[in-house]
Protein backbone atom coordinates (compact mmCIF):
# COMPACT_ATOMS: atom_id res chain seq x y z
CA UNK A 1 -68.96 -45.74 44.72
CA UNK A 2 -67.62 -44.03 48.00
CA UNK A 3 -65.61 -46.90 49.07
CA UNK A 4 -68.62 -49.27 49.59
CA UNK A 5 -69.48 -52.80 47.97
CA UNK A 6 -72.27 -54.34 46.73
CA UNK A 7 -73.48 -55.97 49.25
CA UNK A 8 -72.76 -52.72 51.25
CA UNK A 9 -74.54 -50.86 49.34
CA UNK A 10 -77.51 -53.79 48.64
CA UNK A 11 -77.89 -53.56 52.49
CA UNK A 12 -78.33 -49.66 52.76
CA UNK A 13 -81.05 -49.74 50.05
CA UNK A 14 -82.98 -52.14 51.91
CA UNK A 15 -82.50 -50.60 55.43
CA UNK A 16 -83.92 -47.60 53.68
CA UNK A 17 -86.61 -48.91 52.54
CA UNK A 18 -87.82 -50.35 55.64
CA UNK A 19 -87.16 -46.53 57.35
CA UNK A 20 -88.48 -44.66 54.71
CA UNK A 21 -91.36 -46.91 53.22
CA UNK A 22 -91.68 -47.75 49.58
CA UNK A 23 -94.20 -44.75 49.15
CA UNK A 24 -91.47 -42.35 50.07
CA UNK A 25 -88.12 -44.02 48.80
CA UNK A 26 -88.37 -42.66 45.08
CA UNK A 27 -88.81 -39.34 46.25
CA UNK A 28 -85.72 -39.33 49.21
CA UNK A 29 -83.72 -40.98 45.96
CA UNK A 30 -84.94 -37.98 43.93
CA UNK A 31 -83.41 -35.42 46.49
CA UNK A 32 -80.39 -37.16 47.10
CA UNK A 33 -79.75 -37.01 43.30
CA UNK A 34 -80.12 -33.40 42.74
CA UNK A 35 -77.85 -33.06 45.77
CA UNK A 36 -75.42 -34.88 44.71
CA UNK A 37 -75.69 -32.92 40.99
CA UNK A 38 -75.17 -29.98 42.64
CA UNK A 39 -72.62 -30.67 44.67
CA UNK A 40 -70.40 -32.00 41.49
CA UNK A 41 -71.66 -28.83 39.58
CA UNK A 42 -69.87 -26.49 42.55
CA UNK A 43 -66.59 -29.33 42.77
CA UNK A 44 -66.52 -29.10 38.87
CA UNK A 45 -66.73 -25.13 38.80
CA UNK A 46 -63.53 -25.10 41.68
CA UNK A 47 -61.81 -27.09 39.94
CA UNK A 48 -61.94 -25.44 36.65
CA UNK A 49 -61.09 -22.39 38.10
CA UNK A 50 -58.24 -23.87 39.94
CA UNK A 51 -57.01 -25.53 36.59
CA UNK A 52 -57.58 -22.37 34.71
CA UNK A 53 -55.54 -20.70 37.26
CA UNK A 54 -52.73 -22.48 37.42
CA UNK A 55 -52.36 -22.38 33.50
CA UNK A 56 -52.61 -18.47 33.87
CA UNK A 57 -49.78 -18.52 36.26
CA UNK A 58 -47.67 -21.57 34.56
CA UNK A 59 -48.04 -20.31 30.90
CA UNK A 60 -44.65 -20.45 29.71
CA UNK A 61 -44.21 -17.18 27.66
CA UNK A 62 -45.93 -15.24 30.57
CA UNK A 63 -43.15 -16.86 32.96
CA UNK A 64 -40.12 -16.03 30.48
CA UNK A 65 -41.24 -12.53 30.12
CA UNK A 66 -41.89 -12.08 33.81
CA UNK A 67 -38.31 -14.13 34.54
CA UNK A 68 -36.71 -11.65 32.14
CA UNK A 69 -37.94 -8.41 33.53
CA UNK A 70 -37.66 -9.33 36.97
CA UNK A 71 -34.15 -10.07 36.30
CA UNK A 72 -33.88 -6.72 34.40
CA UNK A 73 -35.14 -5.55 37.78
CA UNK A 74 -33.02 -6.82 39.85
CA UNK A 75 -29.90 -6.07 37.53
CA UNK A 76 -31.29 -2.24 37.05
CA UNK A 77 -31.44 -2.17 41.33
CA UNK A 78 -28.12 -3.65 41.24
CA UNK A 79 -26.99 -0.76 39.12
CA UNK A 80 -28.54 1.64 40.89
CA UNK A 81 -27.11 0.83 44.05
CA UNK A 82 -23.50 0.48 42.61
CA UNK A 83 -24.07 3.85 41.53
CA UNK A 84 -24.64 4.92 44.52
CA UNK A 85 -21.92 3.26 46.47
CA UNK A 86 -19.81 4.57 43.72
CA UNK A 87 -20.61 8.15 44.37
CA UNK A 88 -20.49 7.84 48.15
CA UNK A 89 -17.07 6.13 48.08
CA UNK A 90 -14.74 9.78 46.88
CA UNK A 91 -16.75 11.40 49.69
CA UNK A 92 -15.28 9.33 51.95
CA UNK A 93 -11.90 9.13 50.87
CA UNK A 94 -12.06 13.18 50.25
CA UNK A 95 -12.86 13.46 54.02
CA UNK A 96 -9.86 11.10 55.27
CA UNK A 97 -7.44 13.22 53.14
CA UNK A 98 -8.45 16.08 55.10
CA UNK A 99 -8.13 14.62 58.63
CA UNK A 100 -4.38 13.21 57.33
CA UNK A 101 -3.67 17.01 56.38
């Protein structure tokens, strides 16, 4: 627990007994319980939502489908701008005719 041996830990729980008194120790013990519940209970919650995340994001049909139209994307873009280039290109040559005439 936290890194700590026995006898580590053997000492702390007498060192707080002498601090806190015996009347007092149960109760202290009590608080530090719930504190401790509650911080697992927030931990636990993060990292569920962190795990459910990341199998949102790493689902493997979700990622073929977005793979696929991304690259549909990217190939209609490519298209697109070929297009363009394609149409620009007689412009061009139609004005360097005309400067050779």
């Amino acid at each position: 627990m936290f890194g700590l041996s026995f006898g580590e830990i053997l000492f702390l729980g007498i060192l707080a007994l002498i601090v806190v008194g015996p009347r007092q120790l149960p109760e202290l013990a009590r608080q530090i319980g719930r504190f401790m519940s509650e911080i697992r209970r927030a931990t636990d919650g993060f990292t569920n939502e962190l795990k459910r995340q990341a199998r949102v994001d790493l689902d493997p049909i979700d990622f073929l489908n977005q793979r696929k139209s991304n690259h549909q994307s990217e190939q209609k873009i490519s298209e697109d701008s070929n297009k363009q280039t394609t149409e620009a290109l007689p412009q061009v040559t139609s004005t360097s005719e005309k400067k050779d005439e």
